[in-house]
PDB file of N, CA and C in Angstrom:
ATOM      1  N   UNK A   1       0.839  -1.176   0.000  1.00  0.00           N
ATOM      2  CA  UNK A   1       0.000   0.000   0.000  1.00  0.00           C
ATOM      3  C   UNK A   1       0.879   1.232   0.000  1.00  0.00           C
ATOM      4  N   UNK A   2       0.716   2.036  -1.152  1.00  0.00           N
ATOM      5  CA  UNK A   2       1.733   2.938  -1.100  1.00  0.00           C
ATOM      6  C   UNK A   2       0.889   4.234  -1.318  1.00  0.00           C
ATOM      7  N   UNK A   3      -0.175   4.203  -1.577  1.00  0.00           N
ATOM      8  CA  UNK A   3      -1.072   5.546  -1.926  1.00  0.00           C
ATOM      9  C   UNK A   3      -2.358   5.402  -0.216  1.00  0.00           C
ATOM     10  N   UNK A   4      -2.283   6.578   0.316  1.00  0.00           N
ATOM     11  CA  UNK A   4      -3.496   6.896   1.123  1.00  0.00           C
ATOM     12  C   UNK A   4      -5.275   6.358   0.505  1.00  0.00           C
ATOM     13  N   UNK A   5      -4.957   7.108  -0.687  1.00  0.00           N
ATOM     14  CA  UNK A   5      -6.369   6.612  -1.298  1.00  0.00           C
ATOM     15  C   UNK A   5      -6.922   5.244  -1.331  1.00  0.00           C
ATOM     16  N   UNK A   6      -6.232   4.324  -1.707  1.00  0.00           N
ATOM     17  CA  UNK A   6      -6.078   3.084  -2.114  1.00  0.00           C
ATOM     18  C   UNK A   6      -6.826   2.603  -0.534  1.00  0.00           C
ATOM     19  N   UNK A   7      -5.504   2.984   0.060  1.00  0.00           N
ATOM     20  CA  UNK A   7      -5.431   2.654   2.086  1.00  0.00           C
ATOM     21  C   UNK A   7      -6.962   2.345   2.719  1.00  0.00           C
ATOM     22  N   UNK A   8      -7.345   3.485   2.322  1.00  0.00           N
ATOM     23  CA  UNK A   8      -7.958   3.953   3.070  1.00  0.00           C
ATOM     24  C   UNK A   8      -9.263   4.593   2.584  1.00  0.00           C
ATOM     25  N   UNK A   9      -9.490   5.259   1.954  1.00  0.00           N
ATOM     26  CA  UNK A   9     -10.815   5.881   1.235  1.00  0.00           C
ATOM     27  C   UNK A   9     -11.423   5.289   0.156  1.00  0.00           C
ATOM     28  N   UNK A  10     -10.750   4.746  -0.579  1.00  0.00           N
ATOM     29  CA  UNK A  10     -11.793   3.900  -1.680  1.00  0.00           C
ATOM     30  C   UNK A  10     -12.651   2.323  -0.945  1.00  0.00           C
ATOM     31  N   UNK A  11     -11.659   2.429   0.396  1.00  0.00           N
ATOM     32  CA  UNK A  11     -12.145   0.654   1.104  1.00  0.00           C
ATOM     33  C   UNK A  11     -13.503   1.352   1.431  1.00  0.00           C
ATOM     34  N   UNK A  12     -13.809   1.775   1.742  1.00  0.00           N
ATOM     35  CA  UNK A  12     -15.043   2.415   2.385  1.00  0.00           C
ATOM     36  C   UNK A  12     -16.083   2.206   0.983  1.00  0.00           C
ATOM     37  N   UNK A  13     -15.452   3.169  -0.326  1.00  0.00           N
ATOM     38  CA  UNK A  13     -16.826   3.101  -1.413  1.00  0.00           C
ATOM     39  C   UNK A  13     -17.043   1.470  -1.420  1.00  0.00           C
ATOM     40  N   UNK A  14     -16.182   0.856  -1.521  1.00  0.00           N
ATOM     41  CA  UNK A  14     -16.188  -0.976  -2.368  1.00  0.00           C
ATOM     42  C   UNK A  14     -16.911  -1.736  -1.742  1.00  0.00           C
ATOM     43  N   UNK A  15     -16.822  -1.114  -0.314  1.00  0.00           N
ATOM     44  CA  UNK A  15     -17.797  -1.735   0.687  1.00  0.00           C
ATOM     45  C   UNK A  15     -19.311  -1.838   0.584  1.00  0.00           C
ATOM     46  N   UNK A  16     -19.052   0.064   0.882  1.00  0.00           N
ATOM     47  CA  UNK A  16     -20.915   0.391   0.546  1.00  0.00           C
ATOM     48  C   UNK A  16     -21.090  -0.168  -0.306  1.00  0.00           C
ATOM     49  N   UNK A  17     -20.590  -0.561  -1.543  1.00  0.00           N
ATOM     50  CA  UNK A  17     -21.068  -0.805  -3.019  1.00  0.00           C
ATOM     51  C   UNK A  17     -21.989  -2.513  -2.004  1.00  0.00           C
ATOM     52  N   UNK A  18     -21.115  -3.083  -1.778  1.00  0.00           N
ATOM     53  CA  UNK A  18     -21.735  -4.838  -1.148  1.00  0.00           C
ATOM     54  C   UNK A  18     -22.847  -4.263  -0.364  1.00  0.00           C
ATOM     55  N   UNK A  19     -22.701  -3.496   0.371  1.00  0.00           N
ATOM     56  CA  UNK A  19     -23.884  -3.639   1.298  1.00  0.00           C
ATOM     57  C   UNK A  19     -24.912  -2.908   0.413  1.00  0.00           C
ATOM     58  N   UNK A  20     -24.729  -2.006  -0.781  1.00  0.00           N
ATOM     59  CA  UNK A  20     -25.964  -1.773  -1.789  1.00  0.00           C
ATOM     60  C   UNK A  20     -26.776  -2.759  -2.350  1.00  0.00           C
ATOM     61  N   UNK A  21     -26.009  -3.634  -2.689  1.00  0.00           N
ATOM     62  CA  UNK A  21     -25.958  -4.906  -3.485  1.00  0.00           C
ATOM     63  C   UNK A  21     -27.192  -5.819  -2.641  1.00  0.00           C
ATOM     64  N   UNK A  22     -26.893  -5.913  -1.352  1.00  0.00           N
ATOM     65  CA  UNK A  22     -27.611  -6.996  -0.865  1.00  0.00           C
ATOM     66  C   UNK A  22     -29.064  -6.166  -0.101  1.00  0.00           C
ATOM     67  N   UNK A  23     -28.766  -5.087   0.090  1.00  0.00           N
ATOM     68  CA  UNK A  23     -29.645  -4.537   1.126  1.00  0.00           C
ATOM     69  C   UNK A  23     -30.877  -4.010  -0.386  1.00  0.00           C
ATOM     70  N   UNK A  24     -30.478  -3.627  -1.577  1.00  0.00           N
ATOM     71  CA  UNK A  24     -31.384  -3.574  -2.995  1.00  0.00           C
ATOM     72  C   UNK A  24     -32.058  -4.770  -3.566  1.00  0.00           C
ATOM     73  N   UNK A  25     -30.955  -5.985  -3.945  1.00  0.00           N
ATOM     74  CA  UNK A  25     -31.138  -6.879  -4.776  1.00  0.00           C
ATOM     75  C   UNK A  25     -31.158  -8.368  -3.570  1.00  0.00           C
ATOM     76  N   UNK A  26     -31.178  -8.364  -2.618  1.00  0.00           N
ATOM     77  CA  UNK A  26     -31.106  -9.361  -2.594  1.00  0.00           C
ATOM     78  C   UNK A  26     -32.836 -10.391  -2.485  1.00  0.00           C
ATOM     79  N   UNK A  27     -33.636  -9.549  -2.131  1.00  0.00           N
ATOM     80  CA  UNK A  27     -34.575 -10.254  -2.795  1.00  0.00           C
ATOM     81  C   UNK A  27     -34.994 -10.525  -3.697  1.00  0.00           C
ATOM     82  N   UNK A  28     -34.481  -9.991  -4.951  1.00  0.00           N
ATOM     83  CA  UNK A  28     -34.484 -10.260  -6.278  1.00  0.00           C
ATOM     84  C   UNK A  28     -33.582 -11.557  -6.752  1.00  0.00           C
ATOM     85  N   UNK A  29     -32.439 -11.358  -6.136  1.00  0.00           N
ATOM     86  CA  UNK A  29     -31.582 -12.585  -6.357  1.00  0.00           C
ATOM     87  C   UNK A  29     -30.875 -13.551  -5.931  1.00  0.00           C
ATOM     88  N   UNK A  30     -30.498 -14.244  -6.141  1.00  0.00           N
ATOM     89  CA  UNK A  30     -29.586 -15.620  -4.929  1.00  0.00           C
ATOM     90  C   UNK A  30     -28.318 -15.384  -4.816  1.00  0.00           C
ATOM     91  N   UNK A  31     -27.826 -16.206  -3.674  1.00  0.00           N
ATOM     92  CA  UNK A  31     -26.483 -15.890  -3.201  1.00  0.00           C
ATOM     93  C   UNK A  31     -25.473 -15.386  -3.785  1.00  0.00           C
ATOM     94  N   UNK A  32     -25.809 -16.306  -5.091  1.00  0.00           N
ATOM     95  CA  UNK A  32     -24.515 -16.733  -5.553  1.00  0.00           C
ATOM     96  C   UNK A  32     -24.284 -15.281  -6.681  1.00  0.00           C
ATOM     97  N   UNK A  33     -25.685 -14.911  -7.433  1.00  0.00           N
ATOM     98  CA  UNK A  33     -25.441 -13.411  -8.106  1.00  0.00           C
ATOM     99  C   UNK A  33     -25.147 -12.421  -7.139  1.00  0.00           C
ATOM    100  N   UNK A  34     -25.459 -12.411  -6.396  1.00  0.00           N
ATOM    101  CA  UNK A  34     -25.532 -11.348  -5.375  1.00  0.00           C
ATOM    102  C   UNK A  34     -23.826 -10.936  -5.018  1.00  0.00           C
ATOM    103  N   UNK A  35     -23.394 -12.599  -4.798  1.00  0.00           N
ATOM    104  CA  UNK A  35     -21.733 -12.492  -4.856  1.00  0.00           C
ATOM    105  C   UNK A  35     -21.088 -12.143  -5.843  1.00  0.00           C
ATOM    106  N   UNK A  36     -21.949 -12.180  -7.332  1.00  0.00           N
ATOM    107  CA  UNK A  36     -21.138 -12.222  -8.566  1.00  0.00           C
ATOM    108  C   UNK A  36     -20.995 -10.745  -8.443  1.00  0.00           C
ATOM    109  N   UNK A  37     -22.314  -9.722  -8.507  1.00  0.00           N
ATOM    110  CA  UNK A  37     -22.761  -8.605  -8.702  1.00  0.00           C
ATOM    111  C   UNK A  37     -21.898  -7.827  -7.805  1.00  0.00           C
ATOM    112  N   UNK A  38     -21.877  -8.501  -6.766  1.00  0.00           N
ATOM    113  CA  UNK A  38     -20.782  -6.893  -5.606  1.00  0.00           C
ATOM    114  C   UNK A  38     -19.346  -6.996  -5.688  1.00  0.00           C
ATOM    115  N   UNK A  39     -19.183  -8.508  -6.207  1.00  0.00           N
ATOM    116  CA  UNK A  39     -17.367  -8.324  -6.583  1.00  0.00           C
ATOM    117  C   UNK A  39     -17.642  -7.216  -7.805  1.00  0.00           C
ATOM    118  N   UNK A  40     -17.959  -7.680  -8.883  1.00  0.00           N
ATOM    119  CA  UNK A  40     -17.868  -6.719  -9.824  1.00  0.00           C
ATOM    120  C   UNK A  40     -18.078  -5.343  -9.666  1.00  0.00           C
ATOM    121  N   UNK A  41     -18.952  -5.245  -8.874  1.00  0.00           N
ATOM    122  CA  UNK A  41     -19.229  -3.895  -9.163  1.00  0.00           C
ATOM    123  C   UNK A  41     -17.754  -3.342  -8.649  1.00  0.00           C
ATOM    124  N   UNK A  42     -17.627  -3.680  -7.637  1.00  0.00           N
ATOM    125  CA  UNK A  42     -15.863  -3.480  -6.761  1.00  0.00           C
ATOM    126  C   UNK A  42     -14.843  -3.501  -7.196  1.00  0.00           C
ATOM    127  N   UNK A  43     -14.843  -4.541  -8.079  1.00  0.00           N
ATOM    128  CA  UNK A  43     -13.640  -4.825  -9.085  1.00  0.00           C
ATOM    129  C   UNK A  43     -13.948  -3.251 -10.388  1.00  0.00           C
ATOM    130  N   UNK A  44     -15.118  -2.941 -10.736  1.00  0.00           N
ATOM    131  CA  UNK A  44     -15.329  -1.769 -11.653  1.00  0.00           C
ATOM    132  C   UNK A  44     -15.071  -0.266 -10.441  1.00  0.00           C
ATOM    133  N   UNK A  45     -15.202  -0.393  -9.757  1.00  0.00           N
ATOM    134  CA  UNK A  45     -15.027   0.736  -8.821  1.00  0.00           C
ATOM    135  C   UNK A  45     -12.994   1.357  -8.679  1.00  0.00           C
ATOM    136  N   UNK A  46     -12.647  -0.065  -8.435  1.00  0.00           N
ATOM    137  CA  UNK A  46     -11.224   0.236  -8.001  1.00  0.00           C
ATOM    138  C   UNK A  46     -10.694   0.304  -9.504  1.00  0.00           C
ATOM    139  N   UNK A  47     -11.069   0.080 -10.599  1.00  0.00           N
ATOM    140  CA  UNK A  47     -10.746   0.259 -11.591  1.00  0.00           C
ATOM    141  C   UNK A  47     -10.795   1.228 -12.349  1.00  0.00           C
ATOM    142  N   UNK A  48     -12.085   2.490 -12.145  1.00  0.00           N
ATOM    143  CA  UNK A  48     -11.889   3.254 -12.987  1.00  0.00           C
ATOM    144  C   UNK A  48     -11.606   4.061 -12.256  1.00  0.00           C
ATOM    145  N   UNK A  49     -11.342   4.064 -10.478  1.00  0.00           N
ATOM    146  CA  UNK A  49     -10.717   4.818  -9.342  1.00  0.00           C
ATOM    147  C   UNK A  49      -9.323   5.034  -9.257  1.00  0.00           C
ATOM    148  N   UNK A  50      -8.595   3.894 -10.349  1.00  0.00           N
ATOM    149  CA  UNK A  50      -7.220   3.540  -9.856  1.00  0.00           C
ATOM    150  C   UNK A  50      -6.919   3.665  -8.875  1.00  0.00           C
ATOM    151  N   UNK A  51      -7.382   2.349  -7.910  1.00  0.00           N
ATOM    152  CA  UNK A  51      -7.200   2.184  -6.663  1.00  0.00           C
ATOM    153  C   UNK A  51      -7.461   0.355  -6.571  1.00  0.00           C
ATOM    154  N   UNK A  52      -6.725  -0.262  -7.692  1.00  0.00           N
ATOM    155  CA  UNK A  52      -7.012  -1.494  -7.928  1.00  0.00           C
ATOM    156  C   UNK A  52      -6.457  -2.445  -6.402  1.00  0.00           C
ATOM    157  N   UNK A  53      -7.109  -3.032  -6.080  1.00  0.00           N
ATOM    158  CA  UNK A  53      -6.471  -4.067  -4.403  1.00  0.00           C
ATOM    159  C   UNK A  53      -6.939  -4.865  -4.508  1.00  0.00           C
ATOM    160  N   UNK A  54      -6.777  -6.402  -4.220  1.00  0.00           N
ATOM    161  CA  UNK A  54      -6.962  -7.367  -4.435  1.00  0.00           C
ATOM    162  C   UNK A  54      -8.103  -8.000  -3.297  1.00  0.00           C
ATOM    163  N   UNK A  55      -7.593  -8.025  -2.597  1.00  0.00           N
ATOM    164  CA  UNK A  55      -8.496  -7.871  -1.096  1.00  0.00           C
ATOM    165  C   UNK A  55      -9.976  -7.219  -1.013  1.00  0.00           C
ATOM    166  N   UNK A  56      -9.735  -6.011  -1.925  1.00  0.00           N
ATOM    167  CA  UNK A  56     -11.145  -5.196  -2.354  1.00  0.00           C
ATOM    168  C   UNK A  56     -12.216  -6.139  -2.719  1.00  0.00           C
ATOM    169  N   UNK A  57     -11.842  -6.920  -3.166  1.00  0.00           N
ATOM    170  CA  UNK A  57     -13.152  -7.844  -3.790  1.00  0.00           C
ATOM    171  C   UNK A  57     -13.446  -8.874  -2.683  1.00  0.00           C
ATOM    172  N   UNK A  58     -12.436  -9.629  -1.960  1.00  0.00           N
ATOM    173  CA  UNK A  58     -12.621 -10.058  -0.949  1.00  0.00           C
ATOM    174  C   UNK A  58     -13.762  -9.597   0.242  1.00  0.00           C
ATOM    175  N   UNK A  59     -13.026  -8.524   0.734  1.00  0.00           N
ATOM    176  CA  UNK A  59     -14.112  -7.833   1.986  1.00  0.00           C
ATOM    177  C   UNK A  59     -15.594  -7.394   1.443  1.00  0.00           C
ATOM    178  N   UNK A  60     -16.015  -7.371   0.074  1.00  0.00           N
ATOM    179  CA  UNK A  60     -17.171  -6.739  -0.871  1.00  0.00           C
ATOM    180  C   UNK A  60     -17.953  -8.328  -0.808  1.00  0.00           C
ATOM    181  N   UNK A  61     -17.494  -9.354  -0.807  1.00  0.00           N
ATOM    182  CA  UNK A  61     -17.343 -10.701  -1.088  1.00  0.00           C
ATOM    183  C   UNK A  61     -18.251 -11.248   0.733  1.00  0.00           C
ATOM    184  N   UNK A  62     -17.429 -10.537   1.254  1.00  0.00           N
ATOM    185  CA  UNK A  62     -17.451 -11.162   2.977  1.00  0.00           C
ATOM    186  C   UNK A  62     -18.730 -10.550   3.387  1.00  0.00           C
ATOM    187  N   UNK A  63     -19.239  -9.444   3.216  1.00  0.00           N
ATOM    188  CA  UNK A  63     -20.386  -9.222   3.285  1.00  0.00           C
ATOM    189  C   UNK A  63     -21.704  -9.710   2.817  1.00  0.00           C
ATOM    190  N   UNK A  64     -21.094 -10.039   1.500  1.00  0.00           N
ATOM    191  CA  UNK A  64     -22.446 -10.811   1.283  1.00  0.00           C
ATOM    192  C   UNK A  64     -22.753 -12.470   1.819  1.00  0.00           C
ATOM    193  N   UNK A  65     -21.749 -13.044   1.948  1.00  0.00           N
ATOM    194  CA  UNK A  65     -21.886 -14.314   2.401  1.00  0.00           C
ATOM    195  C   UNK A  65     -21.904 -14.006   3.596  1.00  0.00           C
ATOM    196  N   UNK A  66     -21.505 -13.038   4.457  1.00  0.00           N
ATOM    197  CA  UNK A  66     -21.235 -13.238   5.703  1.00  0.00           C
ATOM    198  C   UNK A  66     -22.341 -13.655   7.002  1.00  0.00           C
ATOM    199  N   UNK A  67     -22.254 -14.192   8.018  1.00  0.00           N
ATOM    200  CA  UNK A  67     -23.135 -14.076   8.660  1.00  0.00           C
ATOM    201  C   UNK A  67     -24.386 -13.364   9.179  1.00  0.00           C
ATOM    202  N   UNK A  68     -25.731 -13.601  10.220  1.00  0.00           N
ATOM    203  CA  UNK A  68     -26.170 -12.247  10.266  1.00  0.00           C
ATOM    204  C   UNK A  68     -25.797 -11.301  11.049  1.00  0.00           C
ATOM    205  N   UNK A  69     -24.458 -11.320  12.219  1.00  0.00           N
ATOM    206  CA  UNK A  69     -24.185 -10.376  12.811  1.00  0.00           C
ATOM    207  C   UNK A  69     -23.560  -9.578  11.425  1.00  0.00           C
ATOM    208  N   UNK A  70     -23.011  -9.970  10.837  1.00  0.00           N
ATOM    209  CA  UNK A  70     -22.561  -9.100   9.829  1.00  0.00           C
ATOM    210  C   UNK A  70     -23.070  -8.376   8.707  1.00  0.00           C
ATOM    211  N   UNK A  71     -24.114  -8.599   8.614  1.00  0.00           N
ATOM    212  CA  UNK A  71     -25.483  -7.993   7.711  1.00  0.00           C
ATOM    213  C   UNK A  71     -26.109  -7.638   8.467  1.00  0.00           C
ATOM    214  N   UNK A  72     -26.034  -7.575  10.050  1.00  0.00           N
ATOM    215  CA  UNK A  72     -26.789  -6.472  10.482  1.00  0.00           C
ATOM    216  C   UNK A  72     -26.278  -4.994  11.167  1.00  0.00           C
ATOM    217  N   UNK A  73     -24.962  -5.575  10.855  1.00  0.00           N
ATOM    218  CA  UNK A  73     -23.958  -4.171  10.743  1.00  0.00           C
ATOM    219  C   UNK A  73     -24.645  -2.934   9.945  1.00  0.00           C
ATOM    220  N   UNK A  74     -25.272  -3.324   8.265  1.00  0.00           N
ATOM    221  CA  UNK A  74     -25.605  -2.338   7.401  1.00  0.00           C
ATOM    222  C   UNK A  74     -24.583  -1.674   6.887  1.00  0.00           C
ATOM    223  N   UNK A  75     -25.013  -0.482   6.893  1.00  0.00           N
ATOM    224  CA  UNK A  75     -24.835   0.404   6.543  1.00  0.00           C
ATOM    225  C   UNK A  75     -23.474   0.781   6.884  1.00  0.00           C
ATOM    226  N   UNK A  76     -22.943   0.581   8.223  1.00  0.00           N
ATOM    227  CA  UNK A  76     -21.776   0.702   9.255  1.00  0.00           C
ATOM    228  C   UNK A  76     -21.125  -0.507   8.900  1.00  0.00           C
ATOM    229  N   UNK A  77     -21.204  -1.524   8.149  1.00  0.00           N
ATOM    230  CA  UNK A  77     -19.943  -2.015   7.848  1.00  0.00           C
ATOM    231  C   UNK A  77     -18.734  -1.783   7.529  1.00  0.00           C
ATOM    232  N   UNK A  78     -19.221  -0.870   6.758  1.00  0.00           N
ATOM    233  CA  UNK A  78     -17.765  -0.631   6.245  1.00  0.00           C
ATOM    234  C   UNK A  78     -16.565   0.485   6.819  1.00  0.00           C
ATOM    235  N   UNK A  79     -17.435   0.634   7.585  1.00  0.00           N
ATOM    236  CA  UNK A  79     -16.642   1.657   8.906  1.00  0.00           C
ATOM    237  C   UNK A  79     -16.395   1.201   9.574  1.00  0.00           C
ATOM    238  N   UNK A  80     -17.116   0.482  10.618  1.00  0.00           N
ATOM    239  CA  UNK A  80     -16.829  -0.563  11.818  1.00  0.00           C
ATOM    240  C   UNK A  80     -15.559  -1.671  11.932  1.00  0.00           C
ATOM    241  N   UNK A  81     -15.773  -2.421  11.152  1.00  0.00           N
ATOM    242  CA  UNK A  81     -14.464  -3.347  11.059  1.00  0.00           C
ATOM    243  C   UNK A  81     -13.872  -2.622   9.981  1.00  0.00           C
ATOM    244  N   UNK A  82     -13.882  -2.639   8.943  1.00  0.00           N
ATOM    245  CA  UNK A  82     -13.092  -2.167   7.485  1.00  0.00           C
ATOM    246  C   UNK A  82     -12.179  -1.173   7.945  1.00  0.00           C
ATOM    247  N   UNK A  83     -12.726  -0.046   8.482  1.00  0.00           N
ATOM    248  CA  UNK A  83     -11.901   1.427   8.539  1.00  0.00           C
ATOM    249  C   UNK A  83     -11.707   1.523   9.629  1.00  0.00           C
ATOM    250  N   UNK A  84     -11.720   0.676  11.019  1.00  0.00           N
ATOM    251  CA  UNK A  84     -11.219   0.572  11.896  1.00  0.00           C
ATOM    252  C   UNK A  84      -9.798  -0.267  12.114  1.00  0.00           C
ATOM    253  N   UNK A  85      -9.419  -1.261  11.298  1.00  0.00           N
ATOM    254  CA  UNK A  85      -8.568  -1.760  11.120  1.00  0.00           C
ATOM    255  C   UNK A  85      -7.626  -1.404   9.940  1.00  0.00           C
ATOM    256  N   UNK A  86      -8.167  -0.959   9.107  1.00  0.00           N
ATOM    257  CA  UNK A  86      -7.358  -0.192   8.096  1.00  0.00           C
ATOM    258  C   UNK A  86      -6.858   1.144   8.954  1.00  0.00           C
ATOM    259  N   UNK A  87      -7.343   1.550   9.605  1.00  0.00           N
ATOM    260  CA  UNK A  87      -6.830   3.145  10.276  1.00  0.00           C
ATOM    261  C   UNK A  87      -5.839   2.687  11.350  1.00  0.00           C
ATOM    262  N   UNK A  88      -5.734   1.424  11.628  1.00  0.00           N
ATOM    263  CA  UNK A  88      -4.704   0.770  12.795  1.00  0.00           C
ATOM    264  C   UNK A  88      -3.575   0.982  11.769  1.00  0.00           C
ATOM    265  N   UNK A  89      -3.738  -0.142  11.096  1.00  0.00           N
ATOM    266  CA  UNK A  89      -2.512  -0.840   9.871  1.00  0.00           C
ATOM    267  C   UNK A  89      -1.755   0.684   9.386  1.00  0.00           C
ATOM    268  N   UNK A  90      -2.447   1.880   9.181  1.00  0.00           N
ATOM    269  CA  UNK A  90      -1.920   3.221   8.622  1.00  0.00           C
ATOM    270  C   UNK A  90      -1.087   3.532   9.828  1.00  0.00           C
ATOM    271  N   UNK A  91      -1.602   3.541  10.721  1.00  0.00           N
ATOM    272  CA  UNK A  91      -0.752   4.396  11.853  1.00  0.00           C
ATOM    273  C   UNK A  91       0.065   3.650  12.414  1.00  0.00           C
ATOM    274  N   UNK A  92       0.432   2.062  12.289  1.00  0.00           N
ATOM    275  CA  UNK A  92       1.497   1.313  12.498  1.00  0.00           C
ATOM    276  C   UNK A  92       2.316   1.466  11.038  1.00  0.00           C
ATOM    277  N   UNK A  93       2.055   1.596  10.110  1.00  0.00           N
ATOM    278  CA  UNK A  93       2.524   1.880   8.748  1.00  0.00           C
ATOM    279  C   UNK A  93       3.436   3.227   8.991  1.00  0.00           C
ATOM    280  N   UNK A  94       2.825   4.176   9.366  1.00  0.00           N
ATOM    281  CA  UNK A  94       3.202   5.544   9.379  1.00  0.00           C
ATOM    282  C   UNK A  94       4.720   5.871  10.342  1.00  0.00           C
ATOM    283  N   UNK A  95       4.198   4.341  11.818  1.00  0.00           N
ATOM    284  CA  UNK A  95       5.088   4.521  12.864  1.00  0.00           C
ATOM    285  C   UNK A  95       6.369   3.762  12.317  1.00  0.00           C
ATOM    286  N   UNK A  96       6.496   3.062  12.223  1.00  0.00           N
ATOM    287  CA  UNK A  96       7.978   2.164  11.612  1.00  0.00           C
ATOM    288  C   UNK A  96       8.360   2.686  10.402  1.00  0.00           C
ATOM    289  N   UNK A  97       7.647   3.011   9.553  1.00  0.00           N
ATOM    290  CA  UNK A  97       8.541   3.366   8.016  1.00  0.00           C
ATOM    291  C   UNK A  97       8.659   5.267   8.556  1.00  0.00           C
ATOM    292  N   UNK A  98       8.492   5.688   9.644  1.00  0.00           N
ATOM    293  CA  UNK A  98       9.394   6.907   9.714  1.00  0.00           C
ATOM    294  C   UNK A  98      10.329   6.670  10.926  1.00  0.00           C
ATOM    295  N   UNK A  99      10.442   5.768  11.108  1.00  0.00           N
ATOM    296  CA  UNK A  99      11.648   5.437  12.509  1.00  0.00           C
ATOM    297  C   UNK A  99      12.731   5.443  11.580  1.00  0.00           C
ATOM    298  N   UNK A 100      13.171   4.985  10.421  1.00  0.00           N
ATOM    299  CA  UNK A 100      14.273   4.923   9.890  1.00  0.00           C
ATOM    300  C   UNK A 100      14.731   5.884   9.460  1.00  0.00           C
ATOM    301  N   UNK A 101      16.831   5.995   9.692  1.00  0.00           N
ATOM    302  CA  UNK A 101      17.507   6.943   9.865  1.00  0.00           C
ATOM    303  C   UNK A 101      17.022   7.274   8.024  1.00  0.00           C
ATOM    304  N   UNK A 102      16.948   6.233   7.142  1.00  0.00           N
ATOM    305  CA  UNK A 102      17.121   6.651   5.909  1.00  0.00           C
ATOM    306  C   UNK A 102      16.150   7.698   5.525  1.00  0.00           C
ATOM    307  N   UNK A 103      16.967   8.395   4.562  1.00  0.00           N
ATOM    308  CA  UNK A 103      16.064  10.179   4.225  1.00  0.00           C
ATOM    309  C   UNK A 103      14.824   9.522   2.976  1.00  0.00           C
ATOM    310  N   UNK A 104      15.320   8.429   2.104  1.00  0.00           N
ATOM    311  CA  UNK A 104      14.255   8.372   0.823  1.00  0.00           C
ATOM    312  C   UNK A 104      13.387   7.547   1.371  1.00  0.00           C
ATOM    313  N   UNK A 105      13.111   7.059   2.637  1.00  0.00           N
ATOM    314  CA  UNK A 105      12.414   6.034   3.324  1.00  0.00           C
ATOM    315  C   UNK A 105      11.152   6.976   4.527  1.00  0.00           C
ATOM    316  N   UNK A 106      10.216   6.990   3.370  1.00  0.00           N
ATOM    317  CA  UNK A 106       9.094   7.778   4.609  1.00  0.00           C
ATOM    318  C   UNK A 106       7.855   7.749   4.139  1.00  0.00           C
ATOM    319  N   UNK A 107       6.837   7.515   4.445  1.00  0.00           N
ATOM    320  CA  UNK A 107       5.519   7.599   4.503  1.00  0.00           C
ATOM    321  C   UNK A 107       4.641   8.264   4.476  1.00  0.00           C
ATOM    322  N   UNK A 108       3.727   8.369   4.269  1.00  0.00           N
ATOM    323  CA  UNK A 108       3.036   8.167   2.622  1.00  0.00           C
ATOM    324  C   UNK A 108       3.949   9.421   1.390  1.00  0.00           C
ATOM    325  N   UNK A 109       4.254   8.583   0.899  1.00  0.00           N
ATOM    326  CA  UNK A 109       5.173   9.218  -0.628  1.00  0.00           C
ATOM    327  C   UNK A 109       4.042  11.195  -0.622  1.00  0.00           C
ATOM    328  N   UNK A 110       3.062  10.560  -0.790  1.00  0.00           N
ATOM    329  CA  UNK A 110       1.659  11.635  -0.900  1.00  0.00           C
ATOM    330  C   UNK A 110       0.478  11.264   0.018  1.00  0.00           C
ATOM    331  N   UNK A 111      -0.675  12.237  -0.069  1.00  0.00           N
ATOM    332  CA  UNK A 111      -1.622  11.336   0.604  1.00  0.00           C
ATOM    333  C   UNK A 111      -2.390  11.310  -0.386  1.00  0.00           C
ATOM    334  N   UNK A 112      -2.940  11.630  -1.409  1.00  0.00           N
ATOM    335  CA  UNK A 112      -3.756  11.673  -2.113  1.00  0.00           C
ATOM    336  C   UNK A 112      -3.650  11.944  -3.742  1.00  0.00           C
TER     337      UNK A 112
END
């Protein structure tokens, strides 16, 4: 992870996108579209965002299969766990890659 955006602000859209997905369509459709429909849409999100992550489709993925404590998160999924642990991983990110004496070695290159 070398861009803030990537980090951190697009995890949030890719998310909502899953919880659109199921909380719209899922009485319209079965599991298994429902899974097809929110990777993609996620996979089209980080793509024309350039903010491509692999994982992105994963956590978009985990919502829809996921249990019902986890669909009854809503709306707050993707804040709750997602951007609570992504905002850890940044600020342990931030703390070790500026401990070093080296000058071309520092964090985040940009934020945005």
């Amino acid at each position: 992870m070398n861009h803030f955006k990537t980090f951190f602000i697009f995890i949030k859209f890719k998310k909502l996108v899953s919880v659109f997905v199921v909380k719209f369509f899922k009485v319209y459709l079965s599991v298994e579209l429902l899974c097809a429909l929110s990777i993609s849409l996620a996979i089209v999100i980080m793509h024309y965002s350039c903010t491509l992550h692999p994982p992105g489709g994963a956590t978009a993925l985990i919502y829809v299969i996921g249990s019902e404590k986890i669909q009854a998160l809503g709306w707050l999924y993707p804040f709750t766990p997602i951007a609570i642990g992504a905002l850890l991983m940044l600020l342990v990110a931030l703390f070790i890659n500026n401990l070093s004496q080296n000058e071309k070695r520092y964090y985040p290159t940009y934020w945005i």
